[in-house]
Protein backbone atom coordinates (compact mmCIF):
# COMPACT_ATOMS: atom_id res chain seq x y z
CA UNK A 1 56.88 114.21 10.13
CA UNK A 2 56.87 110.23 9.27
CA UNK A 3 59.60 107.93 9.90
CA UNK A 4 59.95 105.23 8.12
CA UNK A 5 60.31 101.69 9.98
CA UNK A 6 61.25 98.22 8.72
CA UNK A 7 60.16 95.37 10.95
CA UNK A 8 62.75 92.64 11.36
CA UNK A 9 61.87 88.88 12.07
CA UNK A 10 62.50 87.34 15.49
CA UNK A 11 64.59 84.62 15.53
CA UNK A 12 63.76 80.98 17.18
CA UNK A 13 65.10 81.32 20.92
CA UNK A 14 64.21 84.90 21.10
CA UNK A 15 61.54 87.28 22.51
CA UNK A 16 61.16 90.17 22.01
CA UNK A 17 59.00 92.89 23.90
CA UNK A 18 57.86 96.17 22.58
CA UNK A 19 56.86 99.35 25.08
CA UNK A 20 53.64 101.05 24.17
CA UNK A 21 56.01 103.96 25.75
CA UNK A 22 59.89 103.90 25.78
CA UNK A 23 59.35 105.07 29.42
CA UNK A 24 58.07 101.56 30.18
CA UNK A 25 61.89 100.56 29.84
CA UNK A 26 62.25 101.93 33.30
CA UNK A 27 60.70 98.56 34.41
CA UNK A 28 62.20 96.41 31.48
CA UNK A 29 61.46 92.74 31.31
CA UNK A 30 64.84 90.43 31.75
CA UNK A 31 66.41 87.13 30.91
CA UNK A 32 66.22 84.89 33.57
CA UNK A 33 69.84 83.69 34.28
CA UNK A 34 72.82 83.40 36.82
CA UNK A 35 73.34 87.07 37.04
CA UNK A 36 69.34 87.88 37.55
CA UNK A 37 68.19 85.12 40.09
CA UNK A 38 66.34 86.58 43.08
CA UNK A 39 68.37 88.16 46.14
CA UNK A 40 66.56 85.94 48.37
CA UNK A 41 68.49 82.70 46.52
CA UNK A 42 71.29 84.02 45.79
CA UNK A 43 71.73 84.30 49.95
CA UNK A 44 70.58 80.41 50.57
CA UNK A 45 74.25 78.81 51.10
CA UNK A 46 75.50 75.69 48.97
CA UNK A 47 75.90 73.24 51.64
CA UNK A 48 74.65 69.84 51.02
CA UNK A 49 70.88 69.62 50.31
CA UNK A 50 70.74 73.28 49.98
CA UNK A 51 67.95 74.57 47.00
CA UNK A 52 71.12 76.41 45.63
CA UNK A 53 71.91 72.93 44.96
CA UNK A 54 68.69 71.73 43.62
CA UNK A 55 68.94 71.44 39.54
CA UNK A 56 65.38 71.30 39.17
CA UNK A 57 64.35 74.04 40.87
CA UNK A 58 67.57 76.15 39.41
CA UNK A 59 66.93 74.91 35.77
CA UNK A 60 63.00 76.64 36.22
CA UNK A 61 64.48 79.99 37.58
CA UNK A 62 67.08 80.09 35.11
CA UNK A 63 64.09 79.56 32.20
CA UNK A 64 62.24 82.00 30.44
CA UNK A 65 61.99 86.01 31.07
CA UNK A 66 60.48 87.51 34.31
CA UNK A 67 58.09 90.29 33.59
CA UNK A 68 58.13 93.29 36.29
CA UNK A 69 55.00 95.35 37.12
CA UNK A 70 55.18 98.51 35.04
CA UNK A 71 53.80 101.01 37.82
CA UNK A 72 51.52 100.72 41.08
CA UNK A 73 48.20 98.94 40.96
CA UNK A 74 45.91 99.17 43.68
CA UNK A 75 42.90 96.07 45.13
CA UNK A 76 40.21 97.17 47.22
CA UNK A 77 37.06 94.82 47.96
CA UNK A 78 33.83 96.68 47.45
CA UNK A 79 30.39 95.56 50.03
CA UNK A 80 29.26 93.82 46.75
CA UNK A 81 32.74 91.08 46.35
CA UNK A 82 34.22 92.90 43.63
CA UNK A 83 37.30 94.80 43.32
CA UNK A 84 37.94 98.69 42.29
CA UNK A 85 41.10 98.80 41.08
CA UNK A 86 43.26 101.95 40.49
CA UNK A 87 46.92 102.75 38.70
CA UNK A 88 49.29 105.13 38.40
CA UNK A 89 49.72 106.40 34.73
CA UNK A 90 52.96 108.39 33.15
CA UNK A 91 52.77 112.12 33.62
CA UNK A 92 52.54 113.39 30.65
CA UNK A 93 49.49 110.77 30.25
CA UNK A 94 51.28 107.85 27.15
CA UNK A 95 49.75 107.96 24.35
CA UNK A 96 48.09 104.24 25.04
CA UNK A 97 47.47 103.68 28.89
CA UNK A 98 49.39 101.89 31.12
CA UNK A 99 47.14 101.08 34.13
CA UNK A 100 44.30 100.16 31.98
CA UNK A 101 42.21 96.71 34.20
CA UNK A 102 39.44 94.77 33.15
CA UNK A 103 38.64 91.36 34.56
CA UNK A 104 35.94 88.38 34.17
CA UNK A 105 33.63 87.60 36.56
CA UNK A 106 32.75 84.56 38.52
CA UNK A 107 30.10 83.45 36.35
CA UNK A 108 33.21 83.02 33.57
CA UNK A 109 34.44 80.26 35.67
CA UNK A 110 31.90 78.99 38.09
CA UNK A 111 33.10 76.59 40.83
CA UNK A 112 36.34 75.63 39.79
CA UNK A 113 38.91 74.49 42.25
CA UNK A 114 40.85 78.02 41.50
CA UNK A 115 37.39 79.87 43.67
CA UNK A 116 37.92 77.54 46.29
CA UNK A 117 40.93 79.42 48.10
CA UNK A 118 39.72 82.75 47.98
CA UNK A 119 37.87 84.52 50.60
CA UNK A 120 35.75 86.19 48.26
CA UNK A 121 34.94 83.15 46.29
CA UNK A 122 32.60 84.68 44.05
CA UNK A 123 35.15 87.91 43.28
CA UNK A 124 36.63 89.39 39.96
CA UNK A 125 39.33 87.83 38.68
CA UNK A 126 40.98 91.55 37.33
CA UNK A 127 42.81 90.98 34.11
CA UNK A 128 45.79 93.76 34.10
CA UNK A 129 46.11 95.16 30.48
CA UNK A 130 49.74 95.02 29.63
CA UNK A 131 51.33 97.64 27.72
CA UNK A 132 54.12 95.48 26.17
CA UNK A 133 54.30 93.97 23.00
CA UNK A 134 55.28 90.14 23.13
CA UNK A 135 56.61 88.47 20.17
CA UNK A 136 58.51 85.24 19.17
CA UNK A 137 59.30 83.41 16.24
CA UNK A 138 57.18 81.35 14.09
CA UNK A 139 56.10 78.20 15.57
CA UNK A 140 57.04 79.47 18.90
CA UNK A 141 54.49 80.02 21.71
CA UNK A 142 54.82 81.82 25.53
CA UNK A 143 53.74 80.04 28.51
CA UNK A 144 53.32 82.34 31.70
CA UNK A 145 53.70 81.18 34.88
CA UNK A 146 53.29 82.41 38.27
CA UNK A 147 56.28 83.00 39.97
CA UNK A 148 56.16 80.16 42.28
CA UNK A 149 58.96 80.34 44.72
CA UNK A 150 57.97 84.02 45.18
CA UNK A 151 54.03 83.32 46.32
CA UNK A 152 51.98 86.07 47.27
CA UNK A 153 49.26 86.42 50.21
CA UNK A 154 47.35 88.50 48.03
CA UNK A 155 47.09 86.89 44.64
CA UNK A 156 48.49 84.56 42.29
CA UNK A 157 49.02 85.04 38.49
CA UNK A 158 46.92 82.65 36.56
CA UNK A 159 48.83 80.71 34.48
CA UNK A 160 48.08 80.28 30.55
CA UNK A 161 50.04 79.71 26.53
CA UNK A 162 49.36 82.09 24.32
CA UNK A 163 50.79 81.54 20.57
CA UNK A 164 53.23 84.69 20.64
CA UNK A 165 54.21 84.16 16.71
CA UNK A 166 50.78 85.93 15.89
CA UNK A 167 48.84 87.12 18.72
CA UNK A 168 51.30 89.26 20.72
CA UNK A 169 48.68 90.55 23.44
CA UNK A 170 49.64 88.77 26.82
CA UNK A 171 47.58 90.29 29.39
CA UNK A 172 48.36 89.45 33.58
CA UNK A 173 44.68 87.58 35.07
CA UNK A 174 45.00 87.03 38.84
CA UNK A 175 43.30 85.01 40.99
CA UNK A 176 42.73 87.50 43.93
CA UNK A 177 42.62 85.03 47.27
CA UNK A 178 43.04 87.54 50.25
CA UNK A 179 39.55 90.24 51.45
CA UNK A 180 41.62 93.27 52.17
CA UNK A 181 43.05 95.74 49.91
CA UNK A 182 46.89 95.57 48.71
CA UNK A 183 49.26 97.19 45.64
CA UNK A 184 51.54 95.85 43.19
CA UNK A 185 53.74 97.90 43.42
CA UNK A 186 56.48 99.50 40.29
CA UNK A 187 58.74 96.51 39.50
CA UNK A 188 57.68 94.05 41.55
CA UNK A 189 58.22 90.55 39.17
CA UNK A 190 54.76 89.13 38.43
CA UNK A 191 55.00 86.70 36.15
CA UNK A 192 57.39 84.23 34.85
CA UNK A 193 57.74 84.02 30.70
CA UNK A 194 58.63 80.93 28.93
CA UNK A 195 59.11 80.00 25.07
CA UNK A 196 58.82 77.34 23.78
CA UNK A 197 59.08 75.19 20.19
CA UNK A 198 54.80 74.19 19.67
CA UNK A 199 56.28 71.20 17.56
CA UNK A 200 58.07 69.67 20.53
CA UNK A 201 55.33 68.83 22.17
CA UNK A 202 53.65 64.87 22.62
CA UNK A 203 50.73 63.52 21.87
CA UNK A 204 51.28 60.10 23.59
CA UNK A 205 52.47 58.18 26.88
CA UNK A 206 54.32 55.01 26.71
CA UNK A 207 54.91 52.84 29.33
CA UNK A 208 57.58 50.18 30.38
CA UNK A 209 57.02 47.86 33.45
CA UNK A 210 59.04 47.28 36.60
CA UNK A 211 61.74 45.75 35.20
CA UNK A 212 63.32 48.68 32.99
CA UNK A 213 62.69 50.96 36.03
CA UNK A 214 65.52 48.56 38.49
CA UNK A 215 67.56 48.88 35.55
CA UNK A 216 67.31 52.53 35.21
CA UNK A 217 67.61 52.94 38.79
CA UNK A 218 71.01 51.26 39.28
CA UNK A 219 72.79 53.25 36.33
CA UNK A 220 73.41 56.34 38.30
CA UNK A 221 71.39 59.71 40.19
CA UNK A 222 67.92 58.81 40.41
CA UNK A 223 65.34 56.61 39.75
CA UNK A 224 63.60 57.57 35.80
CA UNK A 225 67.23 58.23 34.14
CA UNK A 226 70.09 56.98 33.17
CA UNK A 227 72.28 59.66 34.36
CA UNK A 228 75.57 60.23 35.43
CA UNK A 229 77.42 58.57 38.48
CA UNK A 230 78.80 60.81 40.60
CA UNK A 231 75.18 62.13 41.56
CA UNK A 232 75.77 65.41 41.59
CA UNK A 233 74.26 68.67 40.43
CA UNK A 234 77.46 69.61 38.14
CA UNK A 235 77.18 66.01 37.04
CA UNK A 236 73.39 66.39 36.24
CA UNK A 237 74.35 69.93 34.05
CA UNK A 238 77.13 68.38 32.30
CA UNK A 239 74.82 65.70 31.11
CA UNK A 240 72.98 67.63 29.76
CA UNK A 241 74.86 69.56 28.21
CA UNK A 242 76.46 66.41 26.18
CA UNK A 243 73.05 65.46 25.25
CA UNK A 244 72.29 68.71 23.59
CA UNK A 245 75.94 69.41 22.04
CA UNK A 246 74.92 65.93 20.53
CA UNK A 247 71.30 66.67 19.35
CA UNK A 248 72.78 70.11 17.37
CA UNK A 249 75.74 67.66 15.68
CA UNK A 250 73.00 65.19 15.10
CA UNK A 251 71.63 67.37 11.64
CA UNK A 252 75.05 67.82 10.62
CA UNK A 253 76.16 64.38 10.04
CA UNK A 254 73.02 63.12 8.72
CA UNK A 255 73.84 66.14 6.15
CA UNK A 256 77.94 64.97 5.60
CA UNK A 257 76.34 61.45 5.58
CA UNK A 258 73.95 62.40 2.04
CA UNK A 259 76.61 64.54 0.47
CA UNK A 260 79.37 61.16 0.10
């Protein structure tokens, strides 16, 4: 028996992941927010200079999705520098896999500077099939990221964009650096996803010389902004929070402006 679907259009600030399995929800992807940061930052204290109190670095944890490893994948080095790789699947077997690896091999990349930090320089680089569904709105592209405050001995996550408004395949590549065999283990984050708006990027640097930058530096926290004067993390949210309240009125009174 047939069941009828209708597809419904993501909207711009959304993504939206579909499980080759609804047994994959087990191991959901999740917005990356207040309630979701890692344990590990959560118990850093918020005494002067502490990274709870670091903007930047909260502004990049905050961002995006975090993807979760949908079951256990297993690295072993062979005698010839490559890697076997194994997975747990869903019993009963899904209908499309879920521990399904391929990979490119070092001739794909030669001797770039990724090679250079692996024991096994001339290794796979496995490329871990995923079993989700990634889509965003039109004009709107994924960047994934490895999750850098959470590095692993074993491997990093190779970062890349892939234009999610069309091509929703996002597959996991790592850069294996370690020689001994390890897992991934079921819902252990592996990579960091981030939408963004393809029209809002540049195509040009500008430059100003000394002169602007003394300016800019005695107006208030740091050196490259104008910025507000107490100095302060709150401070640095707040002004940016005026900034875009202002950009989203910005449309609307160029609109009251043509309607007098």
């Amino acid at each position: 028996m047939s069941t009828s679907y209708k597809k419904t259009k993501v909207k711009p600030g959304e993504i939206r992941f579909t499980p080759a399995d609804n047994r994959l929800m087990d191991s959901a992807p999740y917005i990356n927010g207040p309630l979701t940061q890692p344990s590990w930052f959560k118990r850093i204290g918020k005494l002067g200079g502490s990274l709870r109190r670091c903007a930047g670095t909260v502004d990049l944890l905050n961002a995006g999705a975090t993807l979760p490893m949908w079951t256990n994948y297993r690295f072993k080095p062979d005698s010839n520098g490559n890697w076997l790789t194994g997975a747990d699947d869903f019993f009963p077997a899904a209908s499309i896999s879920i521990n399904a690896v391929s990979g490119f091999d070092y001739e794909s990349t030669g001797e770039c500077p990724m090679t250079s930090v692996r024991k096994i320089e001339t290794g796979q680089y496995p490329k871990i099939i995923n079993p989700w569904r990634i889509e965003t709105a039109p004009g709107w592209s994924t960047l994934m990221i490895p999750l850098y405050w959470e590095p692993n001995e074993n491997y990093t996550v190779l970062p890349a964009i892939v234009h999610t408004d069309f091509y929703h395949q996002m597959n996991v590549v790592l850069n294996i650096i370690g020689d001994s065999q390890f897992t991934i283990k079921f819902g252990t984050p592996i990579a960091q996803l981030i939408p963004f708006k393809r029209d809002s990027d540049f195509n040009e640097i500008t430059f100003n010389d000394e002169t602007y930058f003394k300016y800019v530096s005695s107006t208030g926290m740091g050196c490259g902004h104008s910025s507000p004067s107490d100095g302060t993390a709150a401070g640095y949210r707040r002004e940016r929070v005026r900034v875009d309240r202002a950009l989203a009125e910005e449309p609307k009174k160029r609109f009251s402006r043509k309607g007098k």
